[in-house]
N, C-alpha and C. Protein backbone atom coordinates (compact mmCIF):
# COMPACT_ATOMS: atom_id res chain seq x y z
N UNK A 1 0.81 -1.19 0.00
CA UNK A 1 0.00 0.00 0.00
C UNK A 1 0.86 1.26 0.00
N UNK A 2 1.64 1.63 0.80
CA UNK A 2 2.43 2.34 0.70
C UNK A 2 4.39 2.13 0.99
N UNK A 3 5.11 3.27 0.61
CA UNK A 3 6.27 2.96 1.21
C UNK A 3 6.66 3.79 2.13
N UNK A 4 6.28 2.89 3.20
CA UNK A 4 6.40 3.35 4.46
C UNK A 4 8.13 3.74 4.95
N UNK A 5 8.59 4.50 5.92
CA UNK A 5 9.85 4.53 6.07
C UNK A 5 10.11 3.94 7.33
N UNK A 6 10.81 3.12 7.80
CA UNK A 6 10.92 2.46 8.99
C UNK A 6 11.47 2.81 10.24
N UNK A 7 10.87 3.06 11.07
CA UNK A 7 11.71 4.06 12.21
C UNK A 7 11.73 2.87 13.45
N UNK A 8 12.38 3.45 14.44
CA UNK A 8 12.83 2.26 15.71
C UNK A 8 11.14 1.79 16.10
N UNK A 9 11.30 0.72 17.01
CA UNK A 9 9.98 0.34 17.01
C UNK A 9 9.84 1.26 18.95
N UNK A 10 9.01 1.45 18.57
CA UNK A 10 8.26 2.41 20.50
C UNK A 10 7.60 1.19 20.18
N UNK A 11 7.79 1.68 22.18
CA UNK A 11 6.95 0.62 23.07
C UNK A 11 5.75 1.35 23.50
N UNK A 12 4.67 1.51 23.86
CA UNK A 12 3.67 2.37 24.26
C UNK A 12 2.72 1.84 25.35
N UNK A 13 3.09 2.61 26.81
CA UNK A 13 1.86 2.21 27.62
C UNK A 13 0.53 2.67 27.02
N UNK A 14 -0.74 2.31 27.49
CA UNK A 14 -1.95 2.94 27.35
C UNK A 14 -2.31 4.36 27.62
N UNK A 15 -1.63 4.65 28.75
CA UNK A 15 -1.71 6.25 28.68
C UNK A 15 -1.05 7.17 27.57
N UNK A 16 0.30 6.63 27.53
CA UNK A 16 1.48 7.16 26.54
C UNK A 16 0.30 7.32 24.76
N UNK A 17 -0.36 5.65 24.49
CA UNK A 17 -0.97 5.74 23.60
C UNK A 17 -2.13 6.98 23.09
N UNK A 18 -3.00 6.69 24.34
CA UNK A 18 -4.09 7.79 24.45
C UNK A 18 -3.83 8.81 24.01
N UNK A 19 -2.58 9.60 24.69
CA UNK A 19 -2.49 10.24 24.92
C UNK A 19 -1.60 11.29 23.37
N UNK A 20 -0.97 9.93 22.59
CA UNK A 20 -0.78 10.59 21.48
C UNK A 20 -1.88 10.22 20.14
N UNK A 21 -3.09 9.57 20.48
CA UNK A 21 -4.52 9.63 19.95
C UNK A 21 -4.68 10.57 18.93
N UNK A 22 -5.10 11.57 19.75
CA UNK A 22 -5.02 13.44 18.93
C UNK A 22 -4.51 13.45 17.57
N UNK A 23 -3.26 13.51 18.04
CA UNK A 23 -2.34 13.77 16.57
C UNK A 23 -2.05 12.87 15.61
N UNK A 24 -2.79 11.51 16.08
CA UNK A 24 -2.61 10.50 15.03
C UNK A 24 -4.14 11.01 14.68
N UNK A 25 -5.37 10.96 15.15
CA UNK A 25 -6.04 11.19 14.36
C UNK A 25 -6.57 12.65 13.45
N UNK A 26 -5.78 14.05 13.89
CA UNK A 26 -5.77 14.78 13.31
C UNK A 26 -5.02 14.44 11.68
N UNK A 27 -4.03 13.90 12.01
CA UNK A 27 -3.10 13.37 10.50
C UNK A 27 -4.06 12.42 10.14
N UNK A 28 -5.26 11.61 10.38
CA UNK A 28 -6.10 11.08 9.89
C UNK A 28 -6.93 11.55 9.12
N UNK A 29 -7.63 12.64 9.84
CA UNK A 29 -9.07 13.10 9.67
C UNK A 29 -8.83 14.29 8.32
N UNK A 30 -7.39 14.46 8.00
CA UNK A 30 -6.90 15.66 7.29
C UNK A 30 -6.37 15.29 5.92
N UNK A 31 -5.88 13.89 6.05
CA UNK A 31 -5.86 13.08 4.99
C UNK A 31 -7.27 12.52 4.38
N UNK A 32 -7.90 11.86 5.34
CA UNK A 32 -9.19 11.92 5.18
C UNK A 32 -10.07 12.95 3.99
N UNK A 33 -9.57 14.05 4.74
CA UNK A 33 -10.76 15.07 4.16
C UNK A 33 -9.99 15.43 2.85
N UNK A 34 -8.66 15.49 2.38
CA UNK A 34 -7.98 15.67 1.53
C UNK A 34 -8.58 14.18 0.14
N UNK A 35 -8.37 13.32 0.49
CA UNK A 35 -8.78 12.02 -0.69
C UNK A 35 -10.66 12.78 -0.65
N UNK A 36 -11.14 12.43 0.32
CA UNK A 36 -12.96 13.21 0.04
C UNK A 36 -12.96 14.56 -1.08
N UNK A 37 -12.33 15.09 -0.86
CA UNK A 37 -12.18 16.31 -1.12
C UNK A 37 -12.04 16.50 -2.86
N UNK A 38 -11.13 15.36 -3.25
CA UNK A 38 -10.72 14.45 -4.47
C UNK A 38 -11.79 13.90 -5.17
N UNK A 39 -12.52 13.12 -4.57
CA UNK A 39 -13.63 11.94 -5.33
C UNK A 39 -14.11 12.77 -6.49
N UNK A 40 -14.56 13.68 -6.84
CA UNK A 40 -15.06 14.16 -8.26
C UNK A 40 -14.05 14.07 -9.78
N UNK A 41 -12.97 14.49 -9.53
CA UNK A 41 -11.55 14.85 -10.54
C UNK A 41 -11.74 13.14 -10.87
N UNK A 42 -11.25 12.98 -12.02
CA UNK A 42 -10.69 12.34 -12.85
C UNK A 42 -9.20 11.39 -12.76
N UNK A 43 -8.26 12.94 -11.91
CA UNK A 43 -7.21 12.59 -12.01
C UNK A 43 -6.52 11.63 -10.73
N UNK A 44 -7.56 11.52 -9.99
CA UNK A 44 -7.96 11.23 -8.95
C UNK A 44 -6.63 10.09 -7.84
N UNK A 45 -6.41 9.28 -8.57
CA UNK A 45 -5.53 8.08 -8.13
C UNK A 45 -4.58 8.49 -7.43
N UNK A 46 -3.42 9.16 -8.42
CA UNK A 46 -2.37 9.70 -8.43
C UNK A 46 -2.54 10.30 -6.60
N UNK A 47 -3.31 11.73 -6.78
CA UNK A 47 -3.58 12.44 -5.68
C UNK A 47 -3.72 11.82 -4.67
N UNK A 48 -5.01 10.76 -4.67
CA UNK A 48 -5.20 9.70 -3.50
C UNK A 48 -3.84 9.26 -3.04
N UNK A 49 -2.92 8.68 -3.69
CA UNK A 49 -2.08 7.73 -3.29
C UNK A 49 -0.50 9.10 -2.27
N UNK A 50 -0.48 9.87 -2.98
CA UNK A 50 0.42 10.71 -2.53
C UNK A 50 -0.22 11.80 -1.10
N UNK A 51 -1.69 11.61 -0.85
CA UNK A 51 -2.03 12.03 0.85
C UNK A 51 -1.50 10.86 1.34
N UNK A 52 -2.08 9.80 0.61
CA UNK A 52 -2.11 8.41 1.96
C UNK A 52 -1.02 7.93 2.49
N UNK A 53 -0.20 8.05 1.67
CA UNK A 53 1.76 7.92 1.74
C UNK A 53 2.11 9.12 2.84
N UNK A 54 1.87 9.76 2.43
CA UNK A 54 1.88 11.41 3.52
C UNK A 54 1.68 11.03 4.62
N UNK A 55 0.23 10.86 5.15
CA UNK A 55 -0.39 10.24 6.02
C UNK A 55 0.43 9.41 6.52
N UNK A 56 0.43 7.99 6.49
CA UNK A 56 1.48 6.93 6.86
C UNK A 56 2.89 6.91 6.82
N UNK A 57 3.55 8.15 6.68
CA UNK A 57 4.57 8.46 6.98
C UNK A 57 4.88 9.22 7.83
N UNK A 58 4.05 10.81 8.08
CA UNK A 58 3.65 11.14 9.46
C UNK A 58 3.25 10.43 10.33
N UNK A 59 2.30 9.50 10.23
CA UNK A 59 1.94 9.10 11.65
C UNK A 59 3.32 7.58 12.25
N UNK A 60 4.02 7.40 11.02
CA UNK A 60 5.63 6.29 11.18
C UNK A 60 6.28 7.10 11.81
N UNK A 61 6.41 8.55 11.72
CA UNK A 61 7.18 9.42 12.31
C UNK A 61 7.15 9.19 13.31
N UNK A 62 6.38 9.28 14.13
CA UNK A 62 5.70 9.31 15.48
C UNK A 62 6.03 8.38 16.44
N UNK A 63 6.15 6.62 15.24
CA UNK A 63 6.52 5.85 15.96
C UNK A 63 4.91 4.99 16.20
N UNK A 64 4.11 5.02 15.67
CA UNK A 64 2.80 4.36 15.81
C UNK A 64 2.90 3.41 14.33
N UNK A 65 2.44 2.35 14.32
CA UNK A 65 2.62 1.83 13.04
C UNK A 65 1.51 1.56 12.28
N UNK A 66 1.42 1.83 11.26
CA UNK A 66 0.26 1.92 10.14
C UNK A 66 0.22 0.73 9.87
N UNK A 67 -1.04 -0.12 9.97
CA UNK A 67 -1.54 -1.68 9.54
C UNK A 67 -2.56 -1.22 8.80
N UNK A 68 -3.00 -0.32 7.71
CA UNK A 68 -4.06 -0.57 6.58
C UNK A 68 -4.12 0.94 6.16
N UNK A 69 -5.52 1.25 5.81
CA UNK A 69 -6.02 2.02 5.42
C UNK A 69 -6.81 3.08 6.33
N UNK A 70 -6.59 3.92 6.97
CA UNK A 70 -6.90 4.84 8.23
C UNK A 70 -6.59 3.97 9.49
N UNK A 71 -6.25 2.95 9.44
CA UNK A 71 -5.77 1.88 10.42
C UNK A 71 -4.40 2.12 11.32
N UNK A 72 -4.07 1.83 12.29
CA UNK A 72 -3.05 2.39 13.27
C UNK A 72 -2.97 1.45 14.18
N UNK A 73 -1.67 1.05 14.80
CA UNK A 73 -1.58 0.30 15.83
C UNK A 73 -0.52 0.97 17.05
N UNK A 74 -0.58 0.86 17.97
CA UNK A 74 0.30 1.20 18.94
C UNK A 74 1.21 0.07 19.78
N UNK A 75 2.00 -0.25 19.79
CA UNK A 75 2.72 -1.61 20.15
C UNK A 75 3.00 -1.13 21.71
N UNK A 76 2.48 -2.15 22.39
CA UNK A 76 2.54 -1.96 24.28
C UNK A 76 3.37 -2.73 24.51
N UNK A 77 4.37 -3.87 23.49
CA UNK A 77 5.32 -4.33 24.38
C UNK A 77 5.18 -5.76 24.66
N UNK A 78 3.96 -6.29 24.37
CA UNK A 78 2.83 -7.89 24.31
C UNK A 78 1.72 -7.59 23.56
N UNK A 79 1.53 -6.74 22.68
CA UNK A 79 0.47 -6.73 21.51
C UNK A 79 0.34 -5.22 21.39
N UNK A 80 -1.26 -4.66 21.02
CA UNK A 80 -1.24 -3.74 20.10
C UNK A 80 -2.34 -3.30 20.64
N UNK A 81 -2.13 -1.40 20.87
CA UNK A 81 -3.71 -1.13 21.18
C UNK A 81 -4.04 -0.54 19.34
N UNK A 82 -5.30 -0.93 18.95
CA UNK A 82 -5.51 -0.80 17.91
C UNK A 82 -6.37 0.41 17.83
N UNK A 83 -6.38 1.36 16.45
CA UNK A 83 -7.55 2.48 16.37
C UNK A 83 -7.87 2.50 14.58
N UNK A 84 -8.63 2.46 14.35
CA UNK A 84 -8.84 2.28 13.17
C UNK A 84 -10.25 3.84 12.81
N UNK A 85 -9.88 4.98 12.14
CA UNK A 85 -10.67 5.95 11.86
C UNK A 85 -12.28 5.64 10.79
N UNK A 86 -13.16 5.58 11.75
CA UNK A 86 -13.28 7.30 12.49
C UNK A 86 -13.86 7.04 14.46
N UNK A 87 -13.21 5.97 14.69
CA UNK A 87 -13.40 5.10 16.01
C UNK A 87 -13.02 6.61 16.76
N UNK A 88 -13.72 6.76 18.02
CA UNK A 88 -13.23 8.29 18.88
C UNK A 88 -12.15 8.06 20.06
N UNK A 89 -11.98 6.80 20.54
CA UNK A 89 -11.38 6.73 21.52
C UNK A 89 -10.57 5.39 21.01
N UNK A 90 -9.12 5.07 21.67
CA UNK A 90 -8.55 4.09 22.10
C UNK A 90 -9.06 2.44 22.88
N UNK A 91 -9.85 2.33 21.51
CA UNK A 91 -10.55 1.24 23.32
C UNK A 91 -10.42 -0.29 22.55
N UNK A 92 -9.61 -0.68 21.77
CA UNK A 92 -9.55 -1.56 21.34
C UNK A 92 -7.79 -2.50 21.63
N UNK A 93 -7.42 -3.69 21.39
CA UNK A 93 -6.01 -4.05 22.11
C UNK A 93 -5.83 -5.71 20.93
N UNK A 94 -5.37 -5.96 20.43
CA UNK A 94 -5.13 -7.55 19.85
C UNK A 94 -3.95 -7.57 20.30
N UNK A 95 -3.45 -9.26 19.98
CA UNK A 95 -2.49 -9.56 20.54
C UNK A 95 -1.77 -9.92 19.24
N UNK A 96 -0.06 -9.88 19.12
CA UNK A 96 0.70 -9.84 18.23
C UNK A 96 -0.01 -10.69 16.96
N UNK A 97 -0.26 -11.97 17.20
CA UNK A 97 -0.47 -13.20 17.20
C UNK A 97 -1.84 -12.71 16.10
N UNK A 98 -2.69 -12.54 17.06
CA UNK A 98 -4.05 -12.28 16.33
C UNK A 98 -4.69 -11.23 15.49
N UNK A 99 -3.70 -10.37 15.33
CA UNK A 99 -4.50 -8.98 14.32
C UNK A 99 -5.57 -8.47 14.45
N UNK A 100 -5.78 -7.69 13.57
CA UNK A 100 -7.19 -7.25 13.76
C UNK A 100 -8.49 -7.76 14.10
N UNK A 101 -8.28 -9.13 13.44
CA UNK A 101 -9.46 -10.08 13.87
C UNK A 101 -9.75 -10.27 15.47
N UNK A 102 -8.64 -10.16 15.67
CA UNK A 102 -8.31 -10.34 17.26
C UNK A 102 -8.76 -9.62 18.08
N UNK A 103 -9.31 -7.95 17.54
CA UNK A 103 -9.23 -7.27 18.32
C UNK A 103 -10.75 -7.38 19.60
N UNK A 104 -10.36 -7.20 20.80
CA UNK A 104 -10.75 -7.26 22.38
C UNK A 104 -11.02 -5.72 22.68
N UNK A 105 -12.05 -5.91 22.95
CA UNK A 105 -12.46 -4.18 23.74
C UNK A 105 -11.75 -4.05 24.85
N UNK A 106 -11.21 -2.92 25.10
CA UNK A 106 -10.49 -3.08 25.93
C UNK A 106 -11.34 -2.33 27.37
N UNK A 107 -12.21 -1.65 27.28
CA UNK A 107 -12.54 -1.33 28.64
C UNK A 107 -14.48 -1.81 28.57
């Protein structure tokens, strides 16, 4: 999907995660509105593909790792709190093992 750039892997408690929430989903909701914003043009692809790369490279910056398409994982160290847009809160967790399928509510 994209070419992602690979940065050290963070470990992330749940608070630590939460708590950088915000700014992963502002770089969401902005990419987001950027491809929406698109759907009429023609030229369309191209554009799509160069937010979403954007996107998933800011939020690699960060140290959160991109598993899909508005999709995000946070690695705690024994699995993953997961957030997938336009979800509002952190409340989801799989384990290495199990992926997304996996994912456990977490509160």
């Amino acid at each position: 999907m994209t070419q992602e750039k690979q940065t050290a892997r963070r470990i992330f408690t749940y608070e630590e995660a939460a708590e950088l929430l915000p700014e992963v989903r502002r770089l969401t909701e902005e990419a987001h509105r950027q491809v929406e914003a698109l759907h009429p043009r023609t030229d369309v692809e191209s554009h799509i593909e160069r937010i979403i790369v954007g996107w998933a490279e800011a939020v690699a910056a960060i140290g959160v790792e991109v598993k899909g398409l508005w999709l995000v994982d946070f690695d705690n160290g024994s699995g993953y709190y997961c957030w997938r847009y336009p979800e509002d809160g952190l409340d989801y967790y799989h384990s290495y093992e199990d992926g997304f399928r996996g994912r456990m509510r977490i509160q």
